[in-house]
N, C-alpha and C. Protein backbone atom coordinates (compact mmCIF):
# COMPACT_ATOMS: atom_id res chain seq x y z
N UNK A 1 -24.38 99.66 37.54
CA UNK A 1 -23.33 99.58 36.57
C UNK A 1 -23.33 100.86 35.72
N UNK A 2 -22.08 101.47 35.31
CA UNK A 2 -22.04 102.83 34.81
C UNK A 2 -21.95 102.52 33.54
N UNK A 3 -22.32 103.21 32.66
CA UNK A 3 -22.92 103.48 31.16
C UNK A 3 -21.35 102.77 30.61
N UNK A 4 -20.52 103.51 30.85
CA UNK A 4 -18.73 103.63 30.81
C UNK A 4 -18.33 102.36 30.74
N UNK A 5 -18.54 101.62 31.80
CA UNK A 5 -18.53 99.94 31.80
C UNK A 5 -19.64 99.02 30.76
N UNK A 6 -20.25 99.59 30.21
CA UNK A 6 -21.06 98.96 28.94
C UNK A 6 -20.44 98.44 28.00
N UNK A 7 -19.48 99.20 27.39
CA UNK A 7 -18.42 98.90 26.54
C UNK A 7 -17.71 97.49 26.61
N UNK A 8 -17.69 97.20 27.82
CA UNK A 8 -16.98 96.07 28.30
C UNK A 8 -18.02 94.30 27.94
N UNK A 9 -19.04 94.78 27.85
CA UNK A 9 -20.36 93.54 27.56
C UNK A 9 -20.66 94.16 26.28
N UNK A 10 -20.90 92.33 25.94
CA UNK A 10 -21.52 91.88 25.10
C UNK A 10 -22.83 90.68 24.65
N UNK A 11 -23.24 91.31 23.51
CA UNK A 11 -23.97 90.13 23.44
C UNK A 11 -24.26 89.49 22.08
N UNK A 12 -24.97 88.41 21.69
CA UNK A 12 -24.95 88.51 20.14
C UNK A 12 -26.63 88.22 19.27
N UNK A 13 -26.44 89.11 18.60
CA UNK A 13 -27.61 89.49 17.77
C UNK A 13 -27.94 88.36 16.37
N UNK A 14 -29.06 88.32 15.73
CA UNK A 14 -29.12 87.61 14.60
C UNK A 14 -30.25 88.67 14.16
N UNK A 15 -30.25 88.46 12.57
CA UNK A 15 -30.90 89.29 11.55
C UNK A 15 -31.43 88.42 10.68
N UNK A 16 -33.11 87.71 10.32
CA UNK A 16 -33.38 87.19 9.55
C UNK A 16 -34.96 87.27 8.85
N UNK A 17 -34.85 86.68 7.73
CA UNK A 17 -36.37 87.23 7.08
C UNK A 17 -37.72 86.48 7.93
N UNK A 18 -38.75 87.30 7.69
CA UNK A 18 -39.79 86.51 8.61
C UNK A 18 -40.27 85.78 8.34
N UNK A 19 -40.05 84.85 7.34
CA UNK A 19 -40.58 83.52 6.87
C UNK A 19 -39.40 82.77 7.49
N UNK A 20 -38.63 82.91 7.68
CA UNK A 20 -37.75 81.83 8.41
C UNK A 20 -37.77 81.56 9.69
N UNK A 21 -38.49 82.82 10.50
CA UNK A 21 -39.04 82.42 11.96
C UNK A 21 -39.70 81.16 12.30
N UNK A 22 -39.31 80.92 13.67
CA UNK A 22 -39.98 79.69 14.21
C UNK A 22 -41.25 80.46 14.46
N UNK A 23 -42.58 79.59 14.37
CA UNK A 23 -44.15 79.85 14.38
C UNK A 23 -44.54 80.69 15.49
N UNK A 24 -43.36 80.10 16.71
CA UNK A 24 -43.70 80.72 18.19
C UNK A 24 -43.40 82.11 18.08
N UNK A 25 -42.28 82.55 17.55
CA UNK A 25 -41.81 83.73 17.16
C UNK A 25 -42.58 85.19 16.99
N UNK A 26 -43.67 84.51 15.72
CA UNK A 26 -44.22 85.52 15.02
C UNK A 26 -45.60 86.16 15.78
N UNK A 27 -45.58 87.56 15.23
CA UNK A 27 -46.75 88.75 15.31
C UNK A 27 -47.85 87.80 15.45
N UNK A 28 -48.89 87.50 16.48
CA UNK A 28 -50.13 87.21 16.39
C UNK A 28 -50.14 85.75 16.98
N UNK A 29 -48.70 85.06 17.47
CA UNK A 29 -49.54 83.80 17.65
C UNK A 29 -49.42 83.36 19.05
N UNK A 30 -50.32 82.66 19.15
CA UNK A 30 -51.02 82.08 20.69
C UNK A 30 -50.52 80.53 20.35
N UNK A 31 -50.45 79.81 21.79
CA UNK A 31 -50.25 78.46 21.74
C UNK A 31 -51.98 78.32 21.30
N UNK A 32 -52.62 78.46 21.67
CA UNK A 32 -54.10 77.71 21.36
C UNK A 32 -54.61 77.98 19.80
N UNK A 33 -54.34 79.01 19.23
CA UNK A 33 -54.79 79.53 17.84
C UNK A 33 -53.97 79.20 17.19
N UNK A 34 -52.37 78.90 17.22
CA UNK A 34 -51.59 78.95 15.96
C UNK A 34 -51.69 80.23 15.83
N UNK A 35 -51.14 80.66 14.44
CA UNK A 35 -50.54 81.64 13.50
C UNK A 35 -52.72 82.35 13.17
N UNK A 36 -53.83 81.92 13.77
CA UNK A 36 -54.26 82.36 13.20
C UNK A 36 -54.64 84.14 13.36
N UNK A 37 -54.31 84.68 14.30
CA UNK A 37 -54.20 86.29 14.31
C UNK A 37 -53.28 86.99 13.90
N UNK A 38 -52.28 85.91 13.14
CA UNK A 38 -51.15 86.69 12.66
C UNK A 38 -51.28 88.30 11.31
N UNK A 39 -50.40 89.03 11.92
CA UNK A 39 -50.05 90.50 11.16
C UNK A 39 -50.59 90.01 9.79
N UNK A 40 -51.23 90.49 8.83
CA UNK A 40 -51.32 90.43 7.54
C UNK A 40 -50.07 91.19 7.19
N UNK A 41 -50.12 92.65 7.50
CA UNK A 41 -49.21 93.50 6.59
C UNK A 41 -47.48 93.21 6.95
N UNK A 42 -47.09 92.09 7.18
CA UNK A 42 -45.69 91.67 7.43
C UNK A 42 -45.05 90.91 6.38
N UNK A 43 -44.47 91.22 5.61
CA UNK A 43 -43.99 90.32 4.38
C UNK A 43 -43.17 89.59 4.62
N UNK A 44 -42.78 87.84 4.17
CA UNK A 44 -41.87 87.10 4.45
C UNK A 44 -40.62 87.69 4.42
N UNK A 45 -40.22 88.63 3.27
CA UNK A 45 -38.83 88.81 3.66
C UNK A 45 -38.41 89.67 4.39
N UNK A 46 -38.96 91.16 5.00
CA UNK A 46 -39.00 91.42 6.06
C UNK A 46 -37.80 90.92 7.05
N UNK A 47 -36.78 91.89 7.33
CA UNK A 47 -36.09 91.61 8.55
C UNK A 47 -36.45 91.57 9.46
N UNK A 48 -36.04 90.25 10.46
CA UNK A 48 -36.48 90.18 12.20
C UNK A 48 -35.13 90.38 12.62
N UNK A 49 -35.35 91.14 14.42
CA UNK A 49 -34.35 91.05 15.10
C UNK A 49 -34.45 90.22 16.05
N UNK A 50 -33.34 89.08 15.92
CA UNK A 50 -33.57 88.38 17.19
C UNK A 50 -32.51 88.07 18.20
N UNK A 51 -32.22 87.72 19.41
CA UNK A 51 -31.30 87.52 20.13
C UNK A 51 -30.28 85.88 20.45
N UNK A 52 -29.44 85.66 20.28
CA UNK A 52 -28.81 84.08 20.13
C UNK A 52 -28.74 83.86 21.52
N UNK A 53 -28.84 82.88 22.21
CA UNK A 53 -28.76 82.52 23.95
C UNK A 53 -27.76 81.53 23.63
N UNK A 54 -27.25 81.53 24.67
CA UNK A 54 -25.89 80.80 24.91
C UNK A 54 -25.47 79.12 24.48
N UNK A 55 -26.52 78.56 24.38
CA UNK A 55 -26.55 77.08 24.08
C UNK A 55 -26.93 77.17 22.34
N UNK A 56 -26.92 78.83 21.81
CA UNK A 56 -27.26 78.65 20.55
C UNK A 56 -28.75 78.55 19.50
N UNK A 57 -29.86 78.92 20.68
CA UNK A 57 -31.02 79.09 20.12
C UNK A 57 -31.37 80.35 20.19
N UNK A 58 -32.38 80.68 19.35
CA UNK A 58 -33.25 82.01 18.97
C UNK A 58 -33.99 82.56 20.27
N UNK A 59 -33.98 83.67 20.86
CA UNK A 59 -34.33 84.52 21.76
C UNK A 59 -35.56 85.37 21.29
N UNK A 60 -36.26 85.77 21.83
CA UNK A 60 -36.92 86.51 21.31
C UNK A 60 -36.95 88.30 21.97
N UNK A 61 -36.39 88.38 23.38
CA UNK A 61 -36.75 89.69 24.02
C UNK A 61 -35.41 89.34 25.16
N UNK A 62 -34.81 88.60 25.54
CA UNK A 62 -34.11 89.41 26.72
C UNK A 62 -32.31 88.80 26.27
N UNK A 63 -31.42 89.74 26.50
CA UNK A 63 -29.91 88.87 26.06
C UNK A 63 -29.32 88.46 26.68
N UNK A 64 -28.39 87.59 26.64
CA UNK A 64 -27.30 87.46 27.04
C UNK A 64 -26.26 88.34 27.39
N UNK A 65 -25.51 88.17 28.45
CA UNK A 65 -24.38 89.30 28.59
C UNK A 65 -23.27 88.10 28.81
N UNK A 66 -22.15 88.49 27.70
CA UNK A 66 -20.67 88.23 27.49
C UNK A 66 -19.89 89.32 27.76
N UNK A 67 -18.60 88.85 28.56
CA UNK A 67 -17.64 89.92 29.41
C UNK A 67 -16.54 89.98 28.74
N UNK A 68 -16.05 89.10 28.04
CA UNK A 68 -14.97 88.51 26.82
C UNK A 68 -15.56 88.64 25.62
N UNK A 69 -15.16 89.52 24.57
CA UNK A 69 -14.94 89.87 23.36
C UNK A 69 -14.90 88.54 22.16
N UNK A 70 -13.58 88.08 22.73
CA UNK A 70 -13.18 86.82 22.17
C UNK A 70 -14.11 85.43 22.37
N UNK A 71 -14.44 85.63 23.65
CA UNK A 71 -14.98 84.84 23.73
C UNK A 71 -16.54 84.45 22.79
N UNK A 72 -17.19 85.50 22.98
CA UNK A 72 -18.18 85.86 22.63
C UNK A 72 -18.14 85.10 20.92
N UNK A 73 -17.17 86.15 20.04
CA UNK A 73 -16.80 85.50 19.00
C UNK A 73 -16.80 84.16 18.38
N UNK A 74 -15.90 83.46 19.54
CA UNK A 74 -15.79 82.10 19.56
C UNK A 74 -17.11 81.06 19.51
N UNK A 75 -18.38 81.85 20.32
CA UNK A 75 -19.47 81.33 20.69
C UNK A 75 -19.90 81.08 18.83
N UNK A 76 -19.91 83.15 18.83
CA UNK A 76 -20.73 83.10 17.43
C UNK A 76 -20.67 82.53 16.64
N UNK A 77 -19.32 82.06 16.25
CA UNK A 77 -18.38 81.05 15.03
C UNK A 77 -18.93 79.60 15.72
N UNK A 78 -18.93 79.01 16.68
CA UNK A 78 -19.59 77.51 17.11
C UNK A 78 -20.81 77.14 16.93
N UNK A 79 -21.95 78.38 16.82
CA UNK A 79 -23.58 78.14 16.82
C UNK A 79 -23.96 78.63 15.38
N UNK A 80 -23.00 79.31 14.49
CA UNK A 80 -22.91 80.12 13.18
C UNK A 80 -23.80 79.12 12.11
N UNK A 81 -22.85 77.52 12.05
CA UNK A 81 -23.35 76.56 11.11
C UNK A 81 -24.34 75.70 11.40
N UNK A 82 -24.70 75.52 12.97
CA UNK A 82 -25.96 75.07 13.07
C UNK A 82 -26.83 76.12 12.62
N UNK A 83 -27.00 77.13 12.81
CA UNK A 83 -28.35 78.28 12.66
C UNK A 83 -28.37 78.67 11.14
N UNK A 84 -26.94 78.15 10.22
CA UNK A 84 -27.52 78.80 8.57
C UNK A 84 -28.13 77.59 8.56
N UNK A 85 -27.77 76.34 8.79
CA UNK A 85 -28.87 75.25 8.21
C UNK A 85 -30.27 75.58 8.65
N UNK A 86 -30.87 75.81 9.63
CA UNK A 86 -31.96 76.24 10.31
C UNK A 86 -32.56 77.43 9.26
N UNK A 87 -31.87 78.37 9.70
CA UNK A 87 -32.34 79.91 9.56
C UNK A 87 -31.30 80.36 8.09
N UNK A 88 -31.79 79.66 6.63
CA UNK A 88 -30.57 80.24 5.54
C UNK A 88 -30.34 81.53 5.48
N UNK A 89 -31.39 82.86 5.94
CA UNK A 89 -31.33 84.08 5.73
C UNK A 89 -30.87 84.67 6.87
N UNK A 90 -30.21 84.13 7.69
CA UNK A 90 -29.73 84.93 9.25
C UNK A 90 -28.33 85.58 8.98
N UNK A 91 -28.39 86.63 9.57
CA UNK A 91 -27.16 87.12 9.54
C UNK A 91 -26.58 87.04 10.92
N UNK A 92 -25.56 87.06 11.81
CA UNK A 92 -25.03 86.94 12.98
C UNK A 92 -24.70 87.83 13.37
N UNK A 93 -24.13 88.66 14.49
CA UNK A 93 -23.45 90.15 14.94
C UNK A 93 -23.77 89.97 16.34
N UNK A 94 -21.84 89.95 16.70
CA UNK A 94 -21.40 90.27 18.16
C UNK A 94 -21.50 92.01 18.13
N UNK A 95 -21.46 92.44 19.33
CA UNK A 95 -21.91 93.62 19.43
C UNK A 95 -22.07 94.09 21.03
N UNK A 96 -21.73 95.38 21.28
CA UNK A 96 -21.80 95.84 22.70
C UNK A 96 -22.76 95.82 23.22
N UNK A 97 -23.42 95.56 24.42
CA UNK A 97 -24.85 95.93 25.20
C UNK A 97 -25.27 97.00 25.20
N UNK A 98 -26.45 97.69 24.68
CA UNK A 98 -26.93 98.67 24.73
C UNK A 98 -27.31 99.08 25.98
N UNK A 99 -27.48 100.22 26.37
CA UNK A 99 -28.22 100.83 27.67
C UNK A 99 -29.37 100.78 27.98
N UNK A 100 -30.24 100.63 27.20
CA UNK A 100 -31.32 100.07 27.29
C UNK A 100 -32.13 98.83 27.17
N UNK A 101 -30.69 97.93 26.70
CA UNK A 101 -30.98 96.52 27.37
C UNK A 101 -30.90 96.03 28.95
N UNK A 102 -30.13 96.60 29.18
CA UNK A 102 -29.63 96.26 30.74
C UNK A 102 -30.83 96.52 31.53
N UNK A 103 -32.08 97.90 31.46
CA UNK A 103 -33.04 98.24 32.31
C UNK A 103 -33.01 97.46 33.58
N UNK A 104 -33.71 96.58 33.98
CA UNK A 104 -34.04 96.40 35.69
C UNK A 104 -32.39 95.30 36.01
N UNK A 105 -31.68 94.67 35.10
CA UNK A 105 -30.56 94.11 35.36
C UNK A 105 -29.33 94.31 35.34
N UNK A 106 -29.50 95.82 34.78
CA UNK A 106 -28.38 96.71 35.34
C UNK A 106 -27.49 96.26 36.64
N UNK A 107 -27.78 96.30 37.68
CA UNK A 107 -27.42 95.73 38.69
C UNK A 107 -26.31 94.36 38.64
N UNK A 108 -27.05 93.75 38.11
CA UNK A 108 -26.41 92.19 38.33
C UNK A 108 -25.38 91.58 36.59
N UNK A 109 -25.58 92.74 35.82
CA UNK A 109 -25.16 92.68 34.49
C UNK A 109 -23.73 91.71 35.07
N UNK A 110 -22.85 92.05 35.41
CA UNK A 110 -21.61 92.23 35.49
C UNK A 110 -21.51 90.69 36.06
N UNK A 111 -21.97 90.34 37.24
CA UNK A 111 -22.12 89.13 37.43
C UNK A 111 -22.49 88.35 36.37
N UNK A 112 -23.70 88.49 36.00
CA UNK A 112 -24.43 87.76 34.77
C UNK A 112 -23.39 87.26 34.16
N UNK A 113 -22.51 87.87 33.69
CA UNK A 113 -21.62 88.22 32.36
C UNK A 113 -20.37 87.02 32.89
N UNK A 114 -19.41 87.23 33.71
CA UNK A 114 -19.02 86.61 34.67
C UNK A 114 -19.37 84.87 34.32
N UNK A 115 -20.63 84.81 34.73
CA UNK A 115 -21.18 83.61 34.99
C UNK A 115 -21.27 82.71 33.49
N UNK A 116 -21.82 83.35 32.41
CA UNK A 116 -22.15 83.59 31.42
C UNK A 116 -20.91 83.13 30.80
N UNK A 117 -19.37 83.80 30.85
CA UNK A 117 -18.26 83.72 30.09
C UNK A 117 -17.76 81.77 30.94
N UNK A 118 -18.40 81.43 32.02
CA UNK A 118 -17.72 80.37 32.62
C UNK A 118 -18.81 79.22 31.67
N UNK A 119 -19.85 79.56 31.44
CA UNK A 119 -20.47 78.69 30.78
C UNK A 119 -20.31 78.28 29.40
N UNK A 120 -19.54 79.38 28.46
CA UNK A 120 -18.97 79.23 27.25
C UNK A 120 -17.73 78.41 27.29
N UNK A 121 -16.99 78.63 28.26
CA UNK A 121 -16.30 77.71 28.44
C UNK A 121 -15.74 76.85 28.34
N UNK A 122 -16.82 76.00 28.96
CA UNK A 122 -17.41 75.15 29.04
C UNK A 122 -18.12 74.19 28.48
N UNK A 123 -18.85 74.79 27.49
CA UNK A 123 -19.60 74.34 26.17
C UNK A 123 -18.42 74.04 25.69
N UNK A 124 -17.29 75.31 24.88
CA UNK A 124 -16.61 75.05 24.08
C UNK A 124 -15.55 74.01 24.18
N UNK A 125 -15.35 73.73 25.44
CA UNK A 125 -14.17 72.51 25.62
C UNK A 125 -14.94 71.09 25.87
């Protein structure tokens, strides 16, 4: 997929303090230890970046690809008021795919996306 066609995907981002992270989330923790190796020097309010997946939960490392603009939108505005009750300090943001998200799925982005816009859909009706 050419850089050129990037423009065309999307995906959507969230912005929130690190005390509002889910436990699994954070710097340092193991299912067996809990939170106990967690970062000292990370302050609760501290911005996290995290990624929204399509059914509307918190991502931590890989995105979603949306092929529709609008659509995308539509998603963000449907999962918007579940996640301030959750997450009060999140901020939301649709936004183009970076080039360096795509790395080894470059390839299949376009499909992904495709597949991805039939599943919003879907949800939404």
């Amino acid at each position: 997929m050419k850089d050129n066609e990037l423009r065309k995907l999307y995906t959507l981002e969230a912005f929130l303090d690190y005390g509002d992270l889910p436990n699994i989330f954070r710097e340092g923790w193991s299912p067996s230890y809990g939170l106990h190796f967690e970062e000292i020097g990370i302050s609760n309010d501290e911005k996290v970046h995290v990624y929204i997946s399509l059914n509307g939960r918190l991502k931590k490392a890989k995105c979603e690809f949306i092929q529709d603009k609008d659509l995308a939108e539509k998603l963000l505005k449907h999962v918007e008021v579940k996640l301030k009750k959750l997450y009060p300090s999140i901020i939301l943001n649709c936004r183009t795919v970076e080039s360096r998200e795509l790395d080894y799925r470059r390839k299949k982005a376009l499909d992904e996306a495709t597949k991805n816009n039939l599943k919003i859909q879907q949800s939404l009706h």
